[in-house]
N, C-alpha and C. Protein backbone atom coordinates (compact mmCIF):
# COMPACT_ATOMS: atom_id res chain seq x y z
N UNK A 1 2.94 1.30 18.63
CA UNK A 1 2.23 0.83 17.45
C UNK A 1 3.23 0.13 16.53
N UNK A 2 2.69 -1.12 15.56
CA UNK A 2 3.55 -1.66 14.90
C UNK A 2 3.43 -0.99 13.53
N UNK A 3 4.52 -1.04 12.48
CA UNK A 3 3.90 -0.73 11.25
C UNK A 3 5.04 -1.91 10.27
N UNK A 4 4.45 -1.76 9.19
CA UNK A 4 5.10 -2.89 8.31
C UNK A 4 5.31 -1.69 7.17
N UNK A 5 6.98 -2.28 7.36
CA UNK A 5 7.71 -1.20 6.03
C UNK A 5 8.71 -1.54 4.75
N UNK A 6 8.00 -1.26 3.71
CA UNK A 6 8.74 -2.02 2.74
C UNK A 6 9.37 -1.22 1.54
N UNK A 7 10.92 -1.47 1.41
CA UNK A 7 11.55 -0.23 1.26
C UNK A 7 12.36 -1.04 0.09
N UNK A 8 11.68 -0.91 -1.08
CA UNK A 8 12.47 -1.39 -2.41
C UNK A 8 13.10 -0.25 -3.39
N UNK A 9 14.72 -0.98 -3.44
CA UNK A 9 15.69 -0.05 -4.27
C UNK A 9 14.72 0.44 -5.49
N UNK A 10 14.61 2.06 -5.42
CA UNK A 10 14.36 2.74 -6.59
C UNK A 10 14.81 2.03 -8.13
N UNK A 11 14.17 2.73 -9.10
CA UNK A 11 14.98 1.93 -10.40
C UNK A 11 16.16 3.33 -10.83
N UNK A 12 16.09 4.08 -10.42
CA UNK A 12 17.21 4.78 -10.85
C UNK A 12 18.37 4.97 -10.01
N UNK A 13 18.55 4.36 -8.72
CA UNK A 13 19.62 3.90 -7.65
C UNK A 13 20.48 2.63 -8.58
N UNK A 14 20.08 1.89 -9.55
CA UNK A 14 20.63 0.84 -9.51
C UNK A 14 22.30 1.45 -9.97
N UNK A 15 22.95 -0.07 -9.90
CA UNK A 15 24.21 0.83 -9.69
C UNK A 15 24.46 0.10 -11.83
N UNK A 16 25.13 0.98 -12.12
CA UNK A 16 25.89 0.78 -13.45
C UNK A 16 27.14 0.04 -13.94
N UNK A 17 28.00 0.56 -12.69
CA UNK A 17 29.44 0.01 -12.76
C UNK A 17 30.06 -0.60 -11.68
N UNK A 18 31.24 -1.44 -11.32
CA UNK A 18 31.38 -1.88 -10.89
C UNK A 18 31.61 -1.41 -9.22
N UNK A 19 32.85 -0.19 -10.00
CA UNK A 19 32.92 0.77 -8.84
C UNK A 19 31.47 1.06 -8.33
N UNK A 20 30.35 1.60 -8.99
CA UNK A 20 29.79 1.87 -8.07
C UNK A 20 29.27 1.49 -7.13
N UNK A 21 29.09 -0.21 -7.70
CA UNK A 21 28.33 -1.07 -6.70
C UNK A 21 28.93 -1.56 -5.83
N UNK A 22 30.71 -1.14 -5.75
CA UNK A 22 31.53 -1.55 -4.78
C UNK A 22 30.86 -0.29 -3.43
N UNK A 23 31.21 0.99 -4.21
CA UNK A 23 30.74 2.31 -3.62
C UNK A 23 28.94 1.80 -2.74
N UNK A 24 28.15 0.95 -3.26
CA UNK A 24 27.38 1.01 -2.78
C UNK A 24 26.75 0.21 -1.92
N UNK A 25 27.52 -1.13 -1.90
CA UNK A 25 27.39 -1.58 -0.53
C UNK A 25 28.12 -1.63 0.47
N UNK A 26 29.46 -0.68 0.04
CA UNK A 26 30.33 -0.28 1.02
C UNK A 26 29.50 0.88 2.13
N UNK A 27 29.06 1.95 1.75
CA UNK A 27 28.36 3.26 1.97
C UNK A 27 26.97 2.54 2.60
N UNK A 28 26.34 1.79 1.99
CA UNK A 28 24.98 1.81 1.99
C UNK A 28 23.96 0.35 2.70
N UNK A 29 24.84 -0.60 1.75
CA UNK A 29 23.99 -1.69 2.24
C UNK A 29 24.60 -2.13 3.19
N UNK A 30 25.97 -2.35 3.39
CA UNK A 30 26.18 -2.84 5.03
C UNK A 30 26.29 -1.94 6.26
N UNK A 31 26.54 -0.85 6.28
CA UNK A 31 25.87 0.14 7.18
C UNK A 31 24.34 0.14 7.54
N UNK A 32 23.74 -0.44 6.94
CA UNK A 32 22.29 -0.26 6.69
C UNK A 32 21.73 -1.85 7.54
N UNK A 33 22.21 -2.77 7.59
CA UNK A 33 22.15 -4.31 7.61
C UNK A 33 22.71 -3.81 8.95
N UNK A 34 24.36 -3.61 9.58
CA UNK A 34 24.32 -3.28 10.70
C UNK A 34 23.83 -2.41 11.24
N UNK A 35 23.24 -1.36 11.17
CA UNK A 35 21.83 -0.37 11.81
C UNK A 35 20.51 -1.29 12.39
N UNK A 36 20.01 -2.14 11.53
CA UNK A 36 19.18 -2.77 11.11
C UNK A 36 19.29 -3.80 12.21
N UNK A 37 20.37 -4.27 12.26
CA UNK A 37 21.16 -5.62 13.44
C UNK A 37 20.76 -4.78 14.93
N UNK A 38 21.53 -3.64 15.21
CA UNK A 38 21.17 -3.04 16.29
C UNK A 38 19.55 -2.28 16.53
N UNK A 39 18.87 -1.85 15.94
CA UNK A 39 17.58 -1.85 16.05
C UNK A 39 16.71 -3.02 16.29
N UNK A 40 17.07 -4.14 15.99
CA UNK A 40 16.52 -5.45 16.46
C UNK A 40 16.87 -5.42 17.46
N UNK A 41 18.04 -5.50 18.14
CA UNK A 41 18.79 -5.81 19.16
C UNK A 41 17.87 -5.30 20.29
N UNK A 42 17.39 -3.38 20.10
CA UNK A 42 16.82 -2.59 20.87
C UNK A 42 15.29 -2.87 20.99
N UNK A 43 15.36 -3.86 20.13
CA UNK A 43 13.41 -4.01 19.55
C UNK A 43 12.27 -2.75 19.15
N UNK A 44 13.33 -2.25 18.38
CA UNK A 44 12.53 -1.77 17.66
C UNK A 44 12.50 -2.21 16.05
N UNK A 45 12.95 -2.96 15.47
CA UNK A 45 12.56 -3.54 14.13
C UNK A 45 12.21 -4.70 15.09
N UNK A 46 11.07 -5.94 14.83
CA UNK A 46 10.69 -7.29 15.99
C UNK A 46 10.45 -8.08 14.90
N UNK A 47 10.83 -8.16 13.47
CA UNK A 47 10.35 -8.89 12.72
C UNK A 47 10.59 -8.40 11.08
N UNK A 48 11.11 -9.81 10.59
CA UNK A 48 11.47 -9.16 9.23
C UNK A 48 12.74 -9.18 8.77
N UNK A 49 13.09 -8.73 7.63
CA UNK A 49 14.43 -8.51 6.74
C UNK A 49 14.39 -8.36 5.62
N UNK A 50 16.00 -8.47 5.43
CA UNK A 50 16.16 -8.38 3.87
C UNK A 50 15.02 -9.72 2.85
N UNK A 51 15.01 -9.06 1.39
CA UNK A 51 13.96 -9.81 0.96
C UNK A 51 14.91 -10.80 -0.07
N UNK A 52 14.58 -12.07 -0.38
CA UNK A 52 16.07 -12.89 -1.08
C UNK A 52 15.51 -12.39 -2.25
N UNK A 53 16.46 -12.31 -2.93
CA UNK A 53 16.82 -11.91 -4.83
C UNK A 53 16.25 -10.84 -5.14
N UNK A 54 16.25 -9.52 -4.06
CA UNK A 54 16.68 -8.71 -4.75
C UNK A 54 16.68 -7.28 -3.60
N UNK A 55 17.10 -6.09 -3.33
CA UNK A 55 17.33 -4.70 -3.03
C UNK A 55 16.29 -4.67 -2.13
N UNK A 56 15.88 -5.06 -1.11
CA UNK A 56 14.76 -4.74 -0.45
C UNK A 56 14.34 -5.52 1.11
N UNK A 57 13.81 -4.46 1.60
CA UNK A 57 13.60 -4.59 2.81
C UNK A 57 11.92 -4.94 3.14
N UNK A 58 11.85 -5.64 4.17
CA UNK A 58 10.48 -5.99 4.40
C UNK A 58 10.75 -6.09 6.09
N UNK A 59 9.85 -5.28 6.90
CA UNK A 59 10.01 -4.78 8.57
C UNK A 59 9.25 -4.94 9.00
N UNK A 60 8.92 -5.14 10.40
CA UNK A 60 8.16 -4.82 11.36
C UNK A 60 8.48 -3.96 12.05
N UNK A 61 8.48 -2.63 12.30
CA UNK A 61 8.94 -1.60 13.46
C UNK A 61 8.00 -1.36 14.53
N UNK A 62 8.45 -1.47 15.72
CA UNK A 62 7.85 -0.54 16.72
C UNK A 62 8.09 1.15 17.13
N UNK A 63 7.07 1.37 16.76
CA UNK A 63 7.30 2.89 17.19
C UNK A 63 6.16 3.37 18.28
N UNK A 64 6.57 4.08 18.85
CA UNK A 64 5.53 5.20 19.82
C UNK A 64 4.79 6.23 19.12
N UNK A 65 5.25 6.74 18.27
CA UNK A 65 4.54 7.43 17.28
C UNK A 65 5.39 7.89 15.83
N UNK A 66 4.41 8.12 15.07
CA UNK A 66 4.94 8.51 13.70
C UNK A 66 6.27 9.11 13.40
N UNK A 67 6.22 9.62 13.96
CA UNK A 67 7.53 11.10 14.18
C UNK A 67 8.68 10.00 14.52
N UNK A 68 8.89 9.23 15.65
CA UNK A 68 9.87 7.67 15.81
C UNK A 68 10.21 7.12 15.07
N UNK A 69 8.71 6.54 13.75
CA UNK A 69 8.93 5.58 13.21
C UNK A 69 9.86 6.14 12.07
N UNK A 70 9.06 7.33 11.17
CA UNK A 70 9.91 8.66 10.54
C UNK A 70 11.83 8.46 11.04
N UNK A 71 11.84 8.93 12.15
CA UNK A 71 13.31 9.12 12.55
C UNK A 71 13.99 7.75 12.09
N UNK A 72 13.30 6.60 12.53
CA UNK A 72 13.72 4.73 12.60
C UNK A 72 14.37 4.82 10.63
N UNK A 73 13.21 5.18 10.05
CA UNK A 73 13.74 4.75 8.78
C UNK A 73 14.46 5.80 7.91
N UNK A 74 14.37 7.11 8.35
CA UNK A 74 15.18 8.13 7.95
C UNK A 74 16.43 7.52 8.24
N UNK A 75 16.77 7.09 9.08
CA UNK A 75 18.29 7.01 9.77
C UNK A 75 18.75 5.98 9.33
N UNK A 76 18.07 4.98 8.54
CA UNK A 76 18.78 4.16 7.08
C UNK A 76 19.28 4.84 6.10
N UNK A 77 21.08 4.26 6.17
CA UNK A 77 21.69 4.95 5.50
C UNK A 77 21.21 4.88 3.91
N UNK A 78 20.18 3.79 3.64
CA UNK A 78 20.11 3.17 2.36
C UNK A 78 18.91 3.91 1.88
N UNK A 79 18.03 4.58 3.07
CA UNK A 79 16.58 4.69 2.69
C UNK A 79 16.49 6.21 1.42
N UNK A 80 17.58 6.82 1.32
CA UNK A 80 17.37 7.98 0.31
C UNK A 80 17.19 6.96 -1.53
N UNK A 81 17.80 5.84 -1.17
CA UNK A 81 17.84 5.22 -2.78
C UNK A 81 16.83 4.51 -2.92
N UNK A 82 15.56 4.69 -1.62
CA UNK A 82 14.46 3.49 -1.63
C UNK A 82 13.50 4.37 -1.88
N UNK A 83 12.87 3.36 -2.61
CA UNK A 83 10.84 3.45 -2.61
C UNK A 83 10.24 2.62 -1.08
N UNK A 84 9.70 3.98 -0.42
CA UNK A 84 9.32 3.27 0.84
C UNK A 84 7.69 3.01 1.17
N UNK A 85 6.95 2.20 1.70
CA UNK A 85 5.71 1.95 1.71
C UNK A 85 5.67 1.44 3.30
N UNK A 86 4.58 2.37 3.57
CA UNK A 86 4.28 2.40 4.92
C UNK A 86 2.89 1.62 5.40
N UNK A 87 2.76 0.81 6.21
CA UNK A 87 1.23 0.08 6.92
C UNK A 87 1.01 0.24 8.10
N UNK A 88 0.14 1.02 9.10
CA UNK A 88 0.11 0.94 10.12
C UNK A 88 -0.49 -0.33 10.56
N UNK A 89 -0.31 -1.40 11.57
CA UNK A 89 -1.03 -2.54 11.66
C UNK A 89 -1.79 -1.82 13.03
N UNK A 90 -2.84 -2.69 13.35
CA UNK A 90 -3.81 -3.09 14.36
C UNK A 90 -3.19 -4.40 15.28
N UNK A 91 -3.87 -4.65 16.25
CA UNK A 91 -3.82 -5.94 16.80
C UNK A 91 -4.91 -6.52 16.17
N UNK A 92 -4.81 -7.83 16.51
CA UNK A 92 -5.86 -9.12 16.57
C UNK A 92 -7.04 -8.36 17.13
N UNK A 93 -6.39 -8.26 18.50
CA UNK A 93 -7.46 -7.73 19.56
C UNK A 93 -7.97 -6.81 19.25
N UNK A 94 -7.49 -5.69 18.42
CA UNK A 94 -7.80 -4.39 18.31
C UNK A 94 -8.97 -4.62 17.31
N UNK A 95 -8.56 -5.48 16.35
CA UNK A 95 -9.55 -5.45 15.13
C UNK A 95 -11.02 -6.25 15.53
N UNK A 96 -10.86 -7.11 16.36
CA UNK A 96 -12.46 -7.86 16.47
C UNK A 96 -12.84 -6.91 17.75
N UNK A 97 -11.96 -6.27 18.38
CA UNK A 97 -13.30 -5.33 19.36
C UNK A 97 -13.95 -4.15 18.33
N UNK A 98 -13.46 -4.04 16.93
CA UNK A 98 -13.77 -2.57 15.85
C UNK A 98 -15.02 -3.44 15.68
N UNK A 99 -14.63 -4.72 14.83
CA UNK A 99 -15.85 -5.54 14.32
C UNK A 99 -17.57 -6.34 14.91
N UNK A 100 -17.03 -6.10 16.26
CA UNK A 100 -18.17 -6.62 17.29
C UNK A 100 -19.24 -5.37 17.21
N UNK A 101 -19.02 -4.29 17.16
CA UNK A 101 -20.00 -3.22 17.01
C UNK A 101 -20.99 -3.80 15.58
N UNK A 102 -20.21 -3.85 14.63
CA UNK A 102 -20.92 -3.81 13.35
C UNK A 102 -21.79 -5.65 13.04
N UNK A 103 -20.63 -6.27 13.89
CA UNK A 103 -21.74 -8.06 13.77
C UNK A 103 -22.96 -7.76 14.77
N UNK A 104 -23.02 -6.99 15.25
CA UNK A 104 -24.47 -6.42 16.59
C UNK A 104 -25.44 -6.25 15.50
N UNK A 105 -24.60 -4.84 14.74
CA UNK A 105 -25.78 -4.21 14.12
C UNK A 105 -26.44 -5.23 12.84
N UNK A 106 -25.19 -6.03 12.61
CA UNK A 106 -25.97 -7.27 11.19
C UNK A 106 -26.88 -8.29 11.58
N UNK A 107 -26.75 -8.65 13.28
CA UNK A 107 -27.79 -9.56 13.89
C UNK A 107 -28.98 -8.95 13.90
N UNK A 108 -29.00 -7.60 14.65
CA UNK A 108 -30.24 -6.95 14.35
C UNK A 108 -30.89 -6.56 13.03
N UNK A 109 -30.34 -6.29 12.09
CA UNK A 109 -31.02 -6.25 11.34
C UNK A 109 -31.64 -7.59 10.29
N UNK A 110 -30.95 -8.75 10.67
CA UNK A 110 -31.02 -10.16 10.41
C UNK A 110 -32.67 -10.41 11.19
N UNK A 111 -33.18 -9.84 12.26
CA UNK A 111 -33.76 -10.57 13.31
C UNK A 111 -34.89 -9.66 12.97
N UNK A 112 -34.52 -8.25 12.41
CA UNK A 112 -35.53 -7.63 11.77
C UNK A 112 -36.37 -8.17 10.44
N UNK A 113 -35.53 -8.18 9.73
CA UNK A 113 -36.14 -9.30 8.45
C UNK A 113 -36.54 -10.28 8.48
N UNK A 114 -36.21 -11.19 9.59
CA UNK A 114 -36.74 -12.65 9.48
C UNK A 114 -38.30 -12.66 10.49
């Protein structure tokens, strides 16, 4: 299953001082960018990245199940300083075979009224 994950720096992560923000993309954001590099590599992120101008991530992951996808973004070194938001997607395919049931039932009742 795919899911779309979007993981923007908290407001109380931001960094204050200089040191820290040395401290923090030393520790955090490039550990995190190369993780990120090799999970593509493996295909399991298939889409996506960093977001321009500003702390944040925008993904496509593949996972087998929740518990995977869980482990995938736990194991960002960056993800304890993020606000994370999770989407499970559908396919194309998946979604118009959901919708063909319910355009049945709107013809019939179209064919009833008229």
């Amino acid at each position: 299953m795919q899911y779309l994950v979007e993981m923007k720096l908290s407001s109380g992560s931001r960094s204050r001082s200089p040191q820290e923000g040395l401290v923090f993309i030393e520790r955090y954001v490039l550990p995190t960018l190369e993780l990120c590099n090799t999970l593509q590599n493996e295909k399991k992120i298939i889409a996506g990245g960093p977001v321009l101008g500003s702390v944040q991530l925008a993904l496509i992951i593949q996972a087998g199940s929740e518990q995977e996808l869980d482990n995938i973004v736990e194991s960002l070194p960056i993800w304890p300083m993020m606000e994370t938001t999770v989407t499970p997607l559908t396919s194309f395919n998946g979604r118009e075979q959901a919708i063909k049931p319910r355009l049945e039932r709107l013809k019939s009742l179209t064919q009833v009224v008229a």
